[in-house]
PDB file of N, CA and C in Angstrom:
ATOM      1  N   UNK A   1       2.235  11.996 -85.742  1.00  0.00           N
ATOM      2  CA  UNK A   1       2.321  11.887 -84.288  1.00  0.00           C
ATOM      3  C   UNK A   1       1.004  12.354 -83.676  1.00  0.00           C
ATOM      4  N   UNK A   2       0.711  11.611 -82.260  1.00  0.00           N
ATOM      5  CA  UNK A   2      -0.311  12.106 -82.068  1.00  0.00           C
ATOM      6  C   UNK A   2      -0.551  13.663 -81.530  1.00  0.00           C
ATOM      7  N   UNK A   3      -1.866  13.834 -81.634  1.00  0.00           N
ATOM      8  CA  UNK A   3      -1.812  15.814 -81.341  1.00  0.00           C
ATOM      9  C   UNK A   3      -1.242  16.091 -79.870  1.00  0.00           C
ATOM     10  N   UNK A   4      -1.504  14.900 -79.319  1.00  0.00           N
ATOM     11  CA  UNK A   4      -1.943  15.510 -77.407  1.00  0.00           C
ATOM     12  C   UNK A   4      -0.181  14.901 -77.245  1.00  0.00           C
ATOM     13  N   UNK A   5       0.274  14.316 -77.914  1.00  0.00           N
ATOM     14  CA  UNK A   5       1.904  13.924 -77.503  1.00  0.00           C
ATOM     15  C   UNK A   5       2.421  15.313 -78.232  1.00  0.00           C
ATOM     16  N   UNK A   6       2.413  15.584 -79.419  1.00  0.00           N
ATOM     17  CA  UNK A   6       2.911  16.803 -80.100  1.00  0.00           C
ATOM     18  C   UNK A   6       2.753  18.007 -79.069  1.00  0.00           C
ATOM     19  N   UNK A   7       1.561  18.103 -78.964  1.00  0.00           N
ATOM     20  CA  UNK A   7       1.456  19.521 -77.654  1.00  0.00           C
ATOM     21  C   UNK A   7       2.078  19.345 -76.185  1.00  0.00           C
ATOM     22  N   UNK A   8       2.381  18.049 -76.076  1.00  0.00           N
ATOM     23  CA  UNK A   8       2.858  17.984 -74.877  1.00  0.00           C
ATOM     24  C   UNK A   8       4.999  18.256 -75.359  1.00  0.00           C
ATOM     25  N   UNK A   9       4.762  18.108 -76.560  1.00  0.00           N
ATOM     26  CA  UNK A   9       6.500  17.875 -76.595  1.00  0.00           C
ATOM     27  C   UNK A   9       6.909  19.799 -77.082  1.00  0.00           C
ATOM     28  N   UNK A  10       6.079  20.135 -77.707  1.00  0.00           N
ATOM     29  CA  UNK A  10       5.731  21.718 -77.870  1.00  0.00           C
ATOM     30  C   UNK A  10       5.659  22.770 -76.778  1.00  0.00           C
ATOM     31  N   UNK A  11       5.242  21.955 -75.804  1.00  0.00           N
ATOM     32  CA  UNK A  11       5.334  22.511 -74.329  1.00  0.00           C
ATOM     33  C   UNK A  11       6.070  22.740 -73.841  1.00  0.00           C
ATOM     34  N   UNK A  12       6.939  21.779 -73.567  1.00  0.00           N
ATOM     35  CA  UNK A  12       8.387  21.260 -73.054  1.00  0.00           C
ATOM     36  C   UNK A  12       9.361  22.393 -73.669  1.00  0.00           C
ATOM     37  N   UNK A  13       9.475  21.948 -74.956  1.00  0.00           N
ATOM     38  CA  UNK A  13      10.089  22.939 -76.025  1.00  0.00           C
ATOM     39  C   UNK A  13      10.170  24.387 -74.972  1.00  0.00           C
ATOM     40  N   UNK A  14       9.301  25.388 -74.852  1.00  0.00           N
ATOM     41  CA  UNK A  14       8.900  26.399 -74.694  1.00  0.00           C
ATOM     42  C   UNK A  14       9.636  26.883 -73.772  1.00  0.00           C
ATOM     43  N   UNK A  15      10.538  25.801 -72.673  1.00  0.00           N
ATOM     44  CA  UNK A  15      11.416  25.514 -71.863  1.00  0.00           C
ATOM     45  C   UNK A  15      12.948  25.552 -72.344  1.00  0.00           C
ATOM     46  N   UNK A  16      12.933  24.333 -72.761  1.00  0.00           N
ATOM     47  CA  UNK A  16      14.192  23.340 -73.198  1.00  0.00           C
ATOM     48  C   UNK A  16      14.230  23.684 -74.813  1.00  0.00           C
ATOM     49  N   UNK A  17      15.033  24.587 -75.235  1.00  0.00           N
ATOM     50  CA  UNK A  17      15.138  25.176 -76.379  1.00  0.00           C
ATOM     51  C   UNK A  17      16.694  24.198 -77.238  1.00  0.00           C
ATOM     52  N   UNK A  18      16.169  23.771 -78.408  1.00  0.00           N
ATOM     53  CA  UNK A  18      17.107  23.545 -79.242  1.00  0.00           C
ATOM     54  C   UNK A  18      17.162  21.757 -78.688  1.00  0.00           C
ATOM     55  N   UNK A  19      16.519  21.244 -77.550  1.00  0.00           N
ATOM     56  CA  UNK A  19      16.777  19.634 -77.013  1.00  0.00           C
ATOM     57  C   UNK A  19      15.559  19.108 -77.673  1.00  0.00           C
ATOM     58  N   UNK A  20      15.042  18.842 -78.625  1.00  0.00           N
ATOM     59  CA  UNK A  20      13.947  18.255 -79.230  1.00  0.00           C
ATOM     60  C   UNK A  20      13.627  17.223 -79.092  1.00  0.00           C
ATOM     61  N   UNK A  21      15.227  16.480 -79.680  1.00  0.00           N
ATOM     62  CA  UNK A  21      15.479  14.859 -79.720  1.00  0.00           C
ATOM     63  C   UNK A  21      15.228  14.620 -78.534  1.00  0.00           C
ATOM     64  N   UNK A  22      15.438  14.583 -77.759  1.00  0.00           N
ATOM     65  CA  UNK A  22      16.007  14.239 -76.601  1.00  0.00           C
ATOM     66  C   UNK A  22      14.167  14.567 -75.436  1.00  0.00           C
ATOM     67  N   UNK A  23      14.054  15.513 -75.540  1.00  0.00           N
ATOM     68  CA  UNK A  23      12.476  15.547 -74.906  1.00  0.00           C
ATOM     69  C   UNK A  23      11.782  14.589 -75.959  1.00  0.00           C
ATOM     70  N   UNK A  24      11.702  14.546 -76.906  1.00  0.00           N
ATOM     71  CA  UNK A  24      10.924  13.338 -77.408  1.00  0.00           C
ATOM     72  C   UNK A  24      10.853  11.803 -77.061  1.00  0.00           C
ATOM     73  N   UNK A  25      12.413  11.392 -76.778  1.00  0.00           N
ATOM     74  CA  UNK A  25      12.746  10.250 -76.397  1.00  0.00           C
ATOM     75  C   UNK A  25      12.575   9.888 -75.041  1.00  0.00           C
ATOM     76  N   UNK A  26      12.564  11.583 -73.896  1.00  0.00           N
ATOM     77  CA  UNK A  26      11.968  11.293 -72.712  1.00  0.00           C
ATOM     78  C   UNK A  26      10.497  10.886 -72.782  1.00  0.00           C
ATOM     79  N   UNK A  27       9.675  11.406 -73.186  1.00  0.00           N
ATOM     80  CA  UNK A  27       8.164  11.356 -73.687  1.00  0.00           C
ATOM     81  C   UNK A  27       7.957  10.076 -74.027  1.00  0.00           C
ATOM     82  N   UNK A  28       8.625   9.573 -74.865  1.00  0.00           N
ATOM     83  CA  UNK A  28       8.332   8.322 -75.132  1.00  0.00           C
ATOM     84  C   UNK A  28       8.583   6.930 -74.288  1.00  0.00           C
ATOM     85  N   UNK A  29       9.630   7.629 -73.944  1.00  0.00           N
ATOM     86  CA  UNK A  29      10.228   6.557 -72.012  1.00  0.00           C
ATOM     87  C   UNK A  29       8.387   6.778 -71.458  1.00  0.00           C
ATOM     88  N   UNK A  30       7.982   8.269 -71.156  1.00  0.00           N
ATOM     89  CA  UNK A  30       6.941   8.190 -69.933  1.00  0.00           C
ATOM     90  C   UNK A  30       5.997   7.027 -70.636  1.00  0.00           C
ATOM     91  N   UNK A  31       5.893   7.349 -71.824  1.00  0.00           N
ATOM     92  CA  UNK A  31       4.057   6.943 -72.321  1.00  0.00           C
ATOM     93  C   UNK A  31       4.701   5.258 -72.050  1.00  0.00           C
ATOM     94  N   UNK A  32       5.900   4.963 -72.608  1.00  0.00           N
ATOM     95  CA  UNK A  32       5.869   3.488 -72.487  1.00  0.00           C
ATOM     96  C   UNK A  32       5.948   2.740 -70.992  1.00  0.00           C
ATOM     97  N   UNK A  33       6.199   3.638 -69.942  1.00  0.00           N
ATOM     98  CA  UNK A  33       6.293   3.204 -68.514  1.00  0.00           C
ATOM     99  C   UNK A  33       7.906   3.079 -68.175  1.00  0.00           C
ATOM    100  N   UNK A  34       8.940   3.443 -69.185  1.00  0.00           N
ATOM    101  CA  UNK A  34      10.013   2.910 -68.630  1.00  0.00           C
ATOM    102  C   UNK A  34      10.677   4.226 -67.478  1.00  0.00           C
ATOM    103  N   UNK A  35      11.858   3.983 -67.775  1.00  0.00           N
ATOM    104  CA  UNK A  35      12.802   4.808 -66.599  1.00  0.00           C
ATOM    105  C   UNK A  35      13.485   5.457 -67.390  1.00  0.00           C
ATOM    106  N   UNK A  36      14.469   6.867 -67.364  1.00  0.00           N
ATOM    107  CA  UNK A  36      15.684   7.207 -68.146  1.00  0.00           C
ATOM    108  C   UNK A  36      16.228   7.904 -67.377  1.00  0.00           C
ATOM    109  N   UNK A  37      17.822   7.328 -67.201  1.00  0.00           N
ATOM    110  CA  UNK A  37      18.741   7.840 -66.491  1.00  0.00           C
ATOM    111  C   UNK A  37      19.652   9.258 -67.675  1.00  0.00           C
ATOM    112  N   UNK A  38      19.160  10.968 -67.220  1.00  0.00           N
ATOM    113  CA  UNK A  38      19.713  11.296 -67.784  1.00  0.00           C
ATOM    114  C   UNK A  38      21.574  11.850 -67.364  1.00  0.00           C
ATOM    115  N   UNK A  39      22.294  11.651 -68.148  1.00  0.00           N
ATOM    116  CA  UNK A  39      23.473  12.457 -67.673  1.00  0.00           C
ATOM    117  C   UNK A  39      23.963  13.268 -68.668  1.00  0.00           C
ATOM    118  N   UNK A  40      24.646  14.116 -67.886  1.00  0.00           N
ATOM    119  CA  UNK A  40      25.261  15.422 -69.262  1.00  0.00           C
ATOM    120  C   UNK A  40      26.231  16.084 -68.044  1.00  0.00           C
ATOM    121  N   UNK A  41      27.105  17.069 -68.489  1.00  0.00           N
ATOM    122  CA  UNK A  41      27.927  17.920 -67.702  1.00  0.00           C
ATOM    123  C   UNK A  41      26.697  18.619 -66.837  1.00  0.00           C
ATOM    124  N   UNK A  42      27.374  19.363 -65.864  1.00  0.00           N
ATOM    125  CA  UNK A  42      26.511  20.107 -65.168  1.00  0.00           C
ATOM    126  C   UNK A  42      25.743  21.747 -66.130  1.00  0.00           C
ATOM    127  N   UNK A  43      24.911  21.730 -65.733  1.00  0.00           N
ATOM    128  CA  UNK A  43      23.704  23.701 -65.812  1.00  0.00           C
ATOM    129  C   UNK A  43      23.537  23.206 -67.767  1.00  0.00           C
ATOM    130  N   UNK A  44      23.205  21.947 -68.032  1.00  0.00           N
ATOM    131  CA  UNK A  44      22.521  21.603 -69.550  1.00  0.00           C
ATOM    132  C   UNK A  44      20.731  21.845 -69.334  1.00  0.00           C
ATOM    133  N   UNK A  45      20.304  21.909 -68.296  1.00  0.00           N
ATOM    134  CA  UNK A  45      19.123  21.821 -68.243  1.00  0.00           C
ATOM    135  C   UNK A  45      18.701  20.008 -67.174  1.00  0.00           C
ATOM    136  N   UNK A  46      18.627  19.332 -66.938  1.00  0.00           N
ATOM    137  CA  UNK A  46      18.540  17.974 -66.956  1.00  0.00           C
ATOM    138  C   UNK A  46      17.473  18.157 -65.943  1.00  0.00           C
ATOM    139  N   UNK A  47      17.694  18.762 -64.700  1.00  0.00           N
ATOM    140  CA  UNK A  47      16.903  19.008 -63.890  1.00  0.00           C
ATOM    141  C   UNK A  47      15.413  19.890 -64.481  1.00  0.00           C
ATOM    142  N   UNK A  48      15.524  20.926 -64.576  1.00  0.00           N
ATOM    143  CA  UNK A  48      14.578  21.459 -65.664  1.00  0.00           C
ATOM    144  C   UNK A  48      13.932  20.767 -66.517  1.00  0.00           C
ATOM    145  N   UNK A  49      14.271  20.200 -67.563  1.00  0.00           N
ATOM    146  CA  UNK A  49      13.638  19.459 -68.354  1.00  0.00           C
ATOM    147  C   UNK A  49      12.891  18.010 -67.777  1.00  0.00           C
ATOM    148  N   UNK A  50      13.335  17.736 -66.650  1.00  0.00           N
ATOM    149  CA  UNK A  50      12.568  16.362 -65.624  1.00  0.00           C
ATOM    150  C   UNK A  50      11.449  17.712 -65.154  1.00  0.00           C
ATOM    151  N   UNK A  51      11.580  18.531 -64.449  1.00  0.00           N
ATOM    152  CA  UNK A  51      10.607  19.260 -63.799  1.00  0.00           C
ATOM    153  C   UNK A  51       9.392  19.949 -65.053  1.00  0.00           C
ATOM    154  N   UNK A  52      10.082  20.615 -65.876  1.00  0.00           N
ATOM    155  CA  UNK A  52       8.948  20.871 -66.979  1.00  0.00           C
ATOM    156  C   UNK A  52       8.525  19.442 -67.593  1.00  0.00           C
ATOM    157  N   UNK A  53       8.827  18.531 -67.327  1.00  0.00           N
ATOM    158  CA  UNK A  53       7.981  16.990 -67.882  1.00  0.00           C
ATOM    159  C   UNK A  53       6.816  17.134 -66.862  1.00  0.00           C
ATOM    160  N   UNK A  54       7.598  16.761 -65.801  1.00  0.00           N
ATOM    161  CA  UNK A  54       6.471  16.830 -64.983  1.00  0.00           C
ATOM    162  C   UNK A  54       5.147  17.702 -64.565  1.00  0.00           C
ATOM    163  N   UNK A  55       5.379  19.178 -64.931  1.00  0.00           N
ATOM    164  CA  UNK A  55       4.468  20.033 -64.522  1.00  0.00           C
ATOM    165  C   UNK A  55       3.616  19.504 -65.783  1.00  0.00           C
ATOM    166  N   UNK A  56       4.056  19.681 -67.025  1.00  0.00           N
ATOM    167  CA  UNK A  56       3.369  19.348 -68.153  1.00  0.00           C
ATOM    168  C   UNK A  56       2.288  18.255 -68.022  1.00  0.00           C
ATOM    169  N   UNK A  57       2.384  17.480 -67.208  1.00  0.00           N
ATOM    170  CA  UNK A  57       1.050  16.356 -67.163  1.00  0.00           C
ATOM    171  C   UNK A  57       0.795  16.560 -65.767  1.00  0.00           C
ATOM    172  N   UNK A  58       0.873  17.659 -64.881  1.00  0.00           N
ATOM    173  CA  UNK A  58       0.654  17.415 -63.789  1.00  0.00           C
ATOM    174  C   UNK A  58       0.624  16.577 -63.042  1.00  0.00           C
ATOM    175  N   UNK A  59       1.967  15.877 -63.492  1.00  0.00           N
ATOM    176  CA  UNK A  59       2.966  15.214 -62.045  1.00  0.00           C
ATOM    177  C   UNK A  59       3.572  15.684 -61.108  1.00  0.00           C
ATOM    178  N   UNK A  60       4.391  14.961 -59.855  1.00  0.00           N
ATOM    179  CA  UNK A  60       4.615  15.623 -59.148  1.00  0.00           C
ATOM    180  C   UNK A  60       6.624  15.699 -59.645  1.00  0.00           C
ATOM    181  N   UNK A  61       7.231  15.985 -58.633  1.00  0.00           N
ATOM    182  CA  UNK A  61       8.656  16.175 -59.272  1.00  0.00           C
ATOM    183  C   UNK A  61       9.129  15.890 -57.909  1.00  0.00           C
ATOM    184  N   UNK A  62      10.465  15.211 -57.805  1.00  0.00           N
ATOM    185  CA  UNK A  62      11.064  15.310 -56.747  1.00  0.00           C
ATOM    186  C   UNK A  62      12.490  14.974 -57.371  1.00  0.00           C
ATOM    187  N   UNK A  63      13.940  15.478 -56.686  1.00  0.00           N
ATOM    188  CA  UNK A  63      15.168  14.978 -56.916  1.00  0.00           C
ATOM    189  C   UNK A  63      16.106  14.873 -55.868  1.00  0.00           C
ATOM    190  N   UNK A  64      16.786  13.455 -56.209  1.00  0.00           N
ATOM    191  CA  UNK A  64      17.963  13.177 -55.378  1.00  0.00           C
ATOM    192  C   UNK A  64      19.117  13.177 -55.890  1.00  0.00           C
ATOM    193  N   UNK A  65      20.165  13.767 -54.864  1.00  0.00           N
ATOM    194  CA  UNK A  65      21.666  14.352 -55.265  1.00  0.00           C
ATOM    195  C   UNK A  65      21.708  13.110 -54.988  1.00  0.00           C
ATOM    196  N   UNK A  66      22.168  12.455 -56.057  1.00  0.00           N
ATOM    197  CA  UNK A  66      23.323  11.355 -55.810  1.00  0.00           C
ATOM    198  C   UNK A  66      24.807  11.082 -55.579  1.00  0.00           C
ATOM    199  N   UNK A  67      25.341  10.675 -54.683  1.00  0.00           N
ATOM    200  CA  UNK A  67      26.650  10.908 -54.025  1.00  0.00           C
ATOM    201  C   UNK A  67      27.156   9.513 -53.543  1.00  0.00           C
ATOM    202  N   UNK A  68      28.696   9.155 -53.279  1.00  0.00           N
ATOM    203  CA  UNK A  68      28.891   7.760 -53.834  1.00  0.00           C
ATOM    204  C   UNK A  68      28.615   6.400 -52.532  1.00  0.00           C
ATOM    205  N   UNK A  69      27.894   7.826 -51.434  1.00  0.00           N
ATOM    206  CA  UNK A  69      27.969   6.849 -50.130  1.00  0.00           C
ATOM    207  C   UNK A  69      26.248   6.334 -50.305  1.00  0.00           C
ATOM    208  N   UNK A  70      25.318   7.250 -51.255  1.00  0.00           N
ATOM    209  CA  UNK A  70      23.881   6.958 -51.432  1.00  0.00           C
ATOM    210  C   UNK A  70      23.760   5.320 -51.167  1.00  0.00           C
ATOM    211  N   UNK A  71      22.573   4.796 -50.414  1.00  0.00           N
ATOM    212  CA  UNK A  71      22.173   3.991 -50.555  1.00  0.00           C
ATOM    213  C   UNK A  71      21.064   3.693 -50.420  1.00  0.00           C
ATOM    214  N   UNK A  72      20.186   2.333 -50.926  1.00  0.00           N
ATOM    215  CA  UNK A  72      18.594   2.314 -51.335  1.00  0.00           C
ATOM    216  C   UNK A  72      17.399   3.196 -49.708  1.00  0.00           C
ATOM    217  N   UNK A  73      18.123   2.743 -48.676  1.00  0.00           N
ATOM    218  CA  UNK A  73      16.906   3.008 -48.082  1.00  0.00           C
ATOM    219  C   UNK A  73      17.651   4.839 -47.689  1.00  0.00           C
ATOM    220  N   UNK A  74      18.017   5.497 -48.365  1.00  0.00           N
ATOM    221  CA  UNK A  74      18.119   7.129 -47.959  1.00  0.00           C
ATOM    222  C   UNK A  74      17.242   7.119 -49.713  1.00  0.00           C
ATOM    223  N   UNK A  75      16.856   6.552 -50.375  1.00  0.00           N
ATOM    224  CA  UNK A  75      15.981   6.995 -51.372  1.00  0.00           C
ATOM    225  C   UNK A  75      14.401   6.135 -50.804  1.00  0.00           C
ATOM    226  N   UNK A  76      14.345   4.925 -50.438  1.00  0.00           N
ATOM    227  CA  UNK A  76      12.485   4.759 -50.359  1.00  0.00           C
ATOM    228  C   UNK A  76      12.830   4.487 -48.744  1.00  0.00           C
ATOM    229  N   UNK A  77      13.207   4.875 -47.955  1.00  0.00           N
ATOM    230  CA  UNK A  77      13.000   4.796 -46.598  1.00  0.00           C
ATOM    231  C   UNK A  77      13.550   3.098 -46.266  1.00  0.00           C
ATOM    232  N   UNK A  78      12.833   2.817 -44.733  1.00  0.00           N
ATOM    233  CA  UNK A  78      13.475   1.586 -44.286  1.00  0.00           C
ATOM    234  C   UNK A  78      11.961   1.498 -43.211  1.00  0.00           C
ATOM    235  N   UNK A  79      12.013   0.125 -42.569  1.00  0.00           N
ATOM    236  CA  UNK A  79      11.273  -0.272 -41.383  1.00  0.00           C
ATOM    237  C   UNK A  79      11.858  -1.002 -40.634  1.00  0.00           C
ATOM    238  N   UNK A  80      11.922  -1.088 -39.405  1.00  0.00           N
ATOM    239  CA  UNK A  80      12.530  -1.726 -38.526  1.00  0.00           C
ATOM    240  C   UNK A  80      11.736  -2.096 -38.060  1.00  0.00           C
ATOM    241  N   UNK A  81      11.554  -3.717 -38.012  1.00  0.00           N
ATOM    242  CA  UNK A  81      10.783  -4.562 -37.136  1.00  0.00           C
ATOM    243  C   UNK A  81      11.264  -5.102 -36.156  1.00  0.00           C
ATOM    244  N   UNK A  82      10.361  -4.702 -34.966  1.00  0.00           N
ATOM    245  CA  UNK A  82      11.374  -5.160 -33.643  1.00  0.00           C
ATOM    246  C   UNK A  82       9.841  -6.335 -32.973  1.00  0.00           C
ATOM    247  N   UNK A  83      10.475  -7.727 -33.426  1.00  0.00           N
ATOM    248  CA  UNK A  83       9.344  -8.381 -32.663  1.00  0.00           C
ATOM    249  C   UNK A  83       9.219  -8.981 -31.107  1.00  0.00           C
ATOM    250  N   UNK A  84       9.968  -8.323 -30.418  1.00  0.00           N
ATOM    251  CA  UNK A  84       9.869  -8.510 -29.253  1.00  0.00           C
ATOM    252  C   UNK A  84       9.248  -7.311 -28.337  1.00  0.00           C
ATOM    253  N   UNK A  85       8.930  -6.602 -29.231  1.00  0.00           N
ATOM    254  CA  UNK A  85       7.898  -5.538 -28.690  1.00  0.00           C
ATOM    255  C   UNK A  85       6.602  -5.462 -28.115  1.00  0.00           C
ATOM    256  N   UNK A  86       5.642  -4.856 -27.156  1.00  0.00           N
ATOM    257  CA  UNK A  86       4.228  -4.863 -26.985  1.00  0.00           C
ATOM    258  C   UNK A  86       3.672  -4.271 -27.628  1.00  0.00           C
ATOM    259  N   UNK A  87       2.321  -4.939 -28.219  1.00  0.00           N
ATOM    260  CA  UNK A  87       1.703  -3.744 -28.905  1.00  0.00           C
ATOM    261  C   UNK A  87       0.888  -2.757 -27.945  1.00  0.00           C
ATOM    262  N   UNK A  88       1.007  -3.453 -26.931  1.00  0.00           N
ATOM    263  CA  UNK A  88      -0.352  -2.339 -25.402  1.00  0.00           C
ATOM    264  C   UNK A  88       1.081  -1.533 -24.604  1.00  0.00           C
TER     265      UNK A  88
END
């Protein structure tokens, strides 16, 4: 494996004790560009282990409670175009 993925999954570790598999397979989601939806019961770490990913490459971190009324624009916003407006 490579060194700079190994130290980055060694890192993590230092955190997320005994989840190896599982930070590896996140790691490998980032480097390939994909997405991973994690779930587990609640206080496993899930949140933590997204936030120590992130500090680890100096990303940024953000999270949304998802709840069953969520919908797309309360996660990337919305615009309302009103074209009967002035621009002066």
């Amino acid at each position: 494996m490579n060194t700079k993925i190994e130290q980055l999954i060694n890192n993590i570790e230092t955190v997320i004790l005994g989840k190896r598999g599982v930070i590896e397979k996140i790691v490998c989601a980032m480097i390939a560009g994909g997405h991973v939806l994690i779930e587990d019961v609640p206080g496993v770490g899930k949140t933590l282990l997204a936030e120590t990913l992130a500090k680890s490459v100096s990303g940024t971190f953000g999270r949304i409670q998802f709840t069953p009324d969520l919908i797309p624009s309360d996660v990337i916003g919305y615009s309302n175009y009103n074209r009967y407006r002035h621009p002066y």
